[in-house]
C-alpha atoms as a PDB file:
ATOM      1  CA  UNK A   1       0.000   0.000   0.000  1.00  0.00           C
ATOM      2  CA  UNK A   2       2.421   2.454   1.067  1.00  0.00           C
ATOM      3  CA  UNK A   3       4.791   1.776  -2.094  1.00  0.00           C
ATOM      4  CA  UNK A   4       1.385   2.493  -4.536  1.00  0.00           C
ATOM      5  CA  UNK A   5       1.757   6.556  -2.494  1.00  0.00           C
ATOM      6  CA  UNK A   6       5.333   6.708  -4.251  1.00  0.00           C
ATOM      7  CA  UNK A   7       3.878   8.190  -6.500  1.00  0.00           C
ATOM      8  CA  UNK A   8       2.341  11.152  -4.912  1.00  0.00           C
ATOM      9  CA  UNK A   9       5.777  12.153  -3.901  1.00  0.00           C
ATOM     10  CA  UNK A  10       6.753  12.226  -7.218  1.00  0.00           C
ATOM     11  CA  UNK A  11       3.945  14.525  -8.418  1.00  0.00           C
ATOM     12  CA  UNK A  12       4.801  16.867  -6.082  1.00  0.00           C
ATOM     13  CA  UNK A  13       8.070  17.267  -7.170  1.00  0.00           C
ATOM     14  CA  UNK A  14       7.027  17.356 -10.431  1.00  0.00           C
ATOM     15  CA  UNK A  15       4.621  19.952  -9.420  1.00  0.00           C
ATOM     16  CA  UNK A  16       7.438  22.070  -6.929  1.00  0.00           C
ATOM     17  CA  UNK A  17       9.854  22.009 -10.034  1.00  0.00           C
ATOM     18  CA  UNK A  18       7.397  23.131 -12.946  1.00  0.00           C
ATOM     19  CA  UNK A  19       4.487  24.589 -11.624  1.00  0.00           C
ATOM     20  CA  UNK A  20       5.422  26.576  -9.088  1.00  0.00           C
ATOM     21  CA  UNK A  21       8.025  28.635 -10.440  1.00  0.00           C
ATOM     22  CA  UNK A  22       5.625  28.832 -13.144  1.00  0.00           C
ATOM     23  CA  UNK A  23       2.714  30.679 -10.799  1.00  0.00           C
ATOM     24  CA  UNK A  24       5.492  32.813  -9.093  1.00  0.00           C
ATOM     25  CA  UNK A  25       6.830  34.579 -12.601  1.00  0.00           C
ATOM     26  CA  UNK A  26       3.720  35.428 -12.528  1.00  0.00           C
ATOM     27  CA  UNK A  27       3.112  37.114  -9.404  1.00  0.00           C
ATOM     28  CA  UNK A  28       0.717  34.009  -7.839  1.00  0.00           C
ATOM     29  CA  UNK A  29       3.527  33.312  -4.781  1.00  0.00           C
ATOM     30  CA  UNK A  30       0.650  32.269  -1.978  1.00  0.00           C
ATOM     31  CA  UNK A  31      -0.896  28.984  -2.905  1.00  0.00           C
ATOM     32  CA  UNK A  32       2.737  27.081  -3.916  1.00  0.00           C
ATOM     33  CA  UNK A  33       3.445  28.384  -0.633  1.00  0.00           C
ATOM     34  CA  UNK A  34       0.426  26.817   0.728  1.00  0.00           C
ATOM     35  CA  UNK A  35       0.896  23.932  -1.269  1.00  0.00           C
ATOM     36  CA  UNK A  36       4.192  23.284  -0.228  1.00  0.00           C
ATOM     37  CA  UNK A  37       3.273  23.309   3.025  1.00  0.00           C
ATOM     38  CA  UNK A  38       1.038  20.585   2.485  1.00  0.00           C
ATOM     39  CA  UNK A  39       3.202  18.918   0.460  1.00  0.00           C
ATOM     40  CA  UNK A  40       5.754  18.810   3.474  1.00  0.00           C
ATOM     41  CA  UNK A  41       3.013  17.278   6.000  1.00  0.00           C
ATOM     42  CA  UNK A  42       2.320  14.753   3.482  1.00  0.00           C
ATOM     43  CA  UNK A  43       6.184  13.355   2.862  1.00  0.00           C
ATOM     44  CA  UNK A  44       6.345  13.929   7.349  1.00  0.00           C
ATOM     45  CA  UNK A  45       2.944  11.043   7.007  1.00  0.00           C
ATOM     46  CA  UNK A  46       4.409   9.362   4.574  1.00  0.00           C
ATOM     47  CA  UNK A  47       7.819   9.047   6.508  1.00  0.00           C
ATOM     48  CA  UNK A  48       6.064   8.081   9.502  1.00  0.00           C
ATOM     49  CA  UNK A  49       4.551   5.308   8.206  1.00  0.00           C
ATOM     50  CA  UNK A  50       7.219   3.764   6.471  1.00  0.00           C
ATOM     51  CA  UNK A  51       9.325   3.783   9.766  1.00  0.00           C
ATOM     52  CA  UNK A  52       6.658   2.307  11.717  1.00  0.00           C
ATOM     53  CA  UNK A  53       6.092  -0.335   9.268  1.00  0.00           C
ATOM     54  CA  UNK A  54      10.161  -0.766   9.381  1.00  0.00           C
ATOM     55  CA  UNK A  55      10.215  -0.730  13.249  1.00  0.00           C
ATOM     56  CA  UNK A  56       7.722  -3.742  13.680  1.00  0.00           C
ATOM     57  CA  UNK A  57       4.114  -1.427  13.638  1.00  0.00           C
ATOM     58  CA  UNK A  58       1.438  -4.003  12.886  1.00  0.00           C
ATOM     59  CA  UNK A  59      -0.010  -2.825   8.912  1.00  0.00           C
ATOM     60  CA  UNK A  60      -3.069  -3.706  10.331  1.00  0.00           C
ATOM     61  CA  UNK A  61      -2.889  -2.821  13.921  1.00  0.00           C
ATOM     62  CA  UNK A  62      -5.659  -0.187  14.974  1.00  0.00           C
ATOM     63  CA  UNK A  63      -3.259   2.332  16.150  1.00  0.00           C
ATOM     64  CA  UNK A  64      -1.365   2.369  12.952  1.00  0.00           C
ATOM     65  CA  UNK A  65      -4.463   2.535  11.141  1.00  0.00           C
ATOM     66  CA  UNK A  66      -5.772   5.376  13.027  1.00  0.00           C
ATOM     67  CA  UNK A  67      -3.143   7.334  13.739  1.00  0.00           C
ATOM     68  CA  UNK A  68      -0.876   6.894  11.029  1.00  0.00           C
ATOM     69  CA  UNK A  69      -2.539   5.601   7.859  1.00  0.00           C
ATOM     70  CA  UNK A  70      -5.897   7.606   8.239  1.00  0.00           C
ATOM     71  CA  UNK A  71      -4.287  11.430   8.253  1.00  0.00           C
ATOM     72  CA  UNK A  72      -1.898  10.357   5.602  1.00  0.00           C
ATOM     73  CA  UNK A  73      -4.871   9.194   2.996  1.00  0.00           C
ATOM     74  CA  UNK A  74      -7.123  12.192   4.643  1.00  0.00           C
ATOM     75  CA  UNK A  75      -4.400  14.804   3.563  1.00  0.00           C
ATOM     76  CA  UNK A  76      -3.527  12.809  -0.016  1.00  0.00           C
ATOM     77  CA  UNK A  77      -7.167  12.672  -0.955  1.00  0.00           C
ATOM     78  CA  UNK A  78      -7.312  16.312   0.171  1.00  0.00           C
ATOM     79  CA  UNK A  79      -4.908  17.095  -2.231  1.00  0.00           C
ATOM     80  CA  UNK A  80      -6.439  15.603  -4.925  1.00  0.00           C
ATOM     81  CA  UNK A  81      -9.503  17.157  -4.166  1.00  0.00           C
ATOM     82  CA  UNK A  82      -7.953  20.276  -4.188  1.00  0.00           C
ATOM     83  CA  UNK A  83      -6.110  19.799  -7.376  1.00  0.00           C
ATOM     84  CA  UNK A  84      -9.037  18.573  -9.067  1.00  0.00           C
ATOM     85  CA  UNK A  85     -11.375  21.733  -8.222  1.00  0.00           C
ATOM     86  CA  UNK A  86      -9.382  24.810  -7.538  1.00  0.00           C
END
């Protein structure tokens, strides 16, 4: 599951290195700021879960679940969601 978000991490950079500078040339600085920022909790999830899975978490234990797995989906699908309407 985790390996399948790879991805995401990858558009963002995509996104950071094209579209961003993009918006900024042309004077829009304050959402790739804000989108950074969101960006940046995202990879923090995403490197959260990836060391608890590493240091012995249960994948389906219900802390991991709640506390790790459900913000990090909550603030990817917000993304999309984001992406998809703004």
């Amino acid at each position: 599951m985790l390996g399948d978000l790879a991805g995401v991490e990858k558009h963002y950079t995509r996104k950071e290195q094209v579209l961003f500078p993009y918006l900024e040339r042309h004077g829009f600085v304050g959402p790739s700021k804000v989108m950074w920022g969101k960006h940046d909790e995202v990879r923090g999830l995403l490197r959260r879960a990836r060391q608890e899975l590493e240091g012995g978490a249960g994948a389906l234990s219900t802390g991991y679940l709640r506390e790790v797995l459900e913000p990090l989906l909550a603030e990817v699908e917000g993304m999309i969601s984001k992406e998809e309407n703004i």
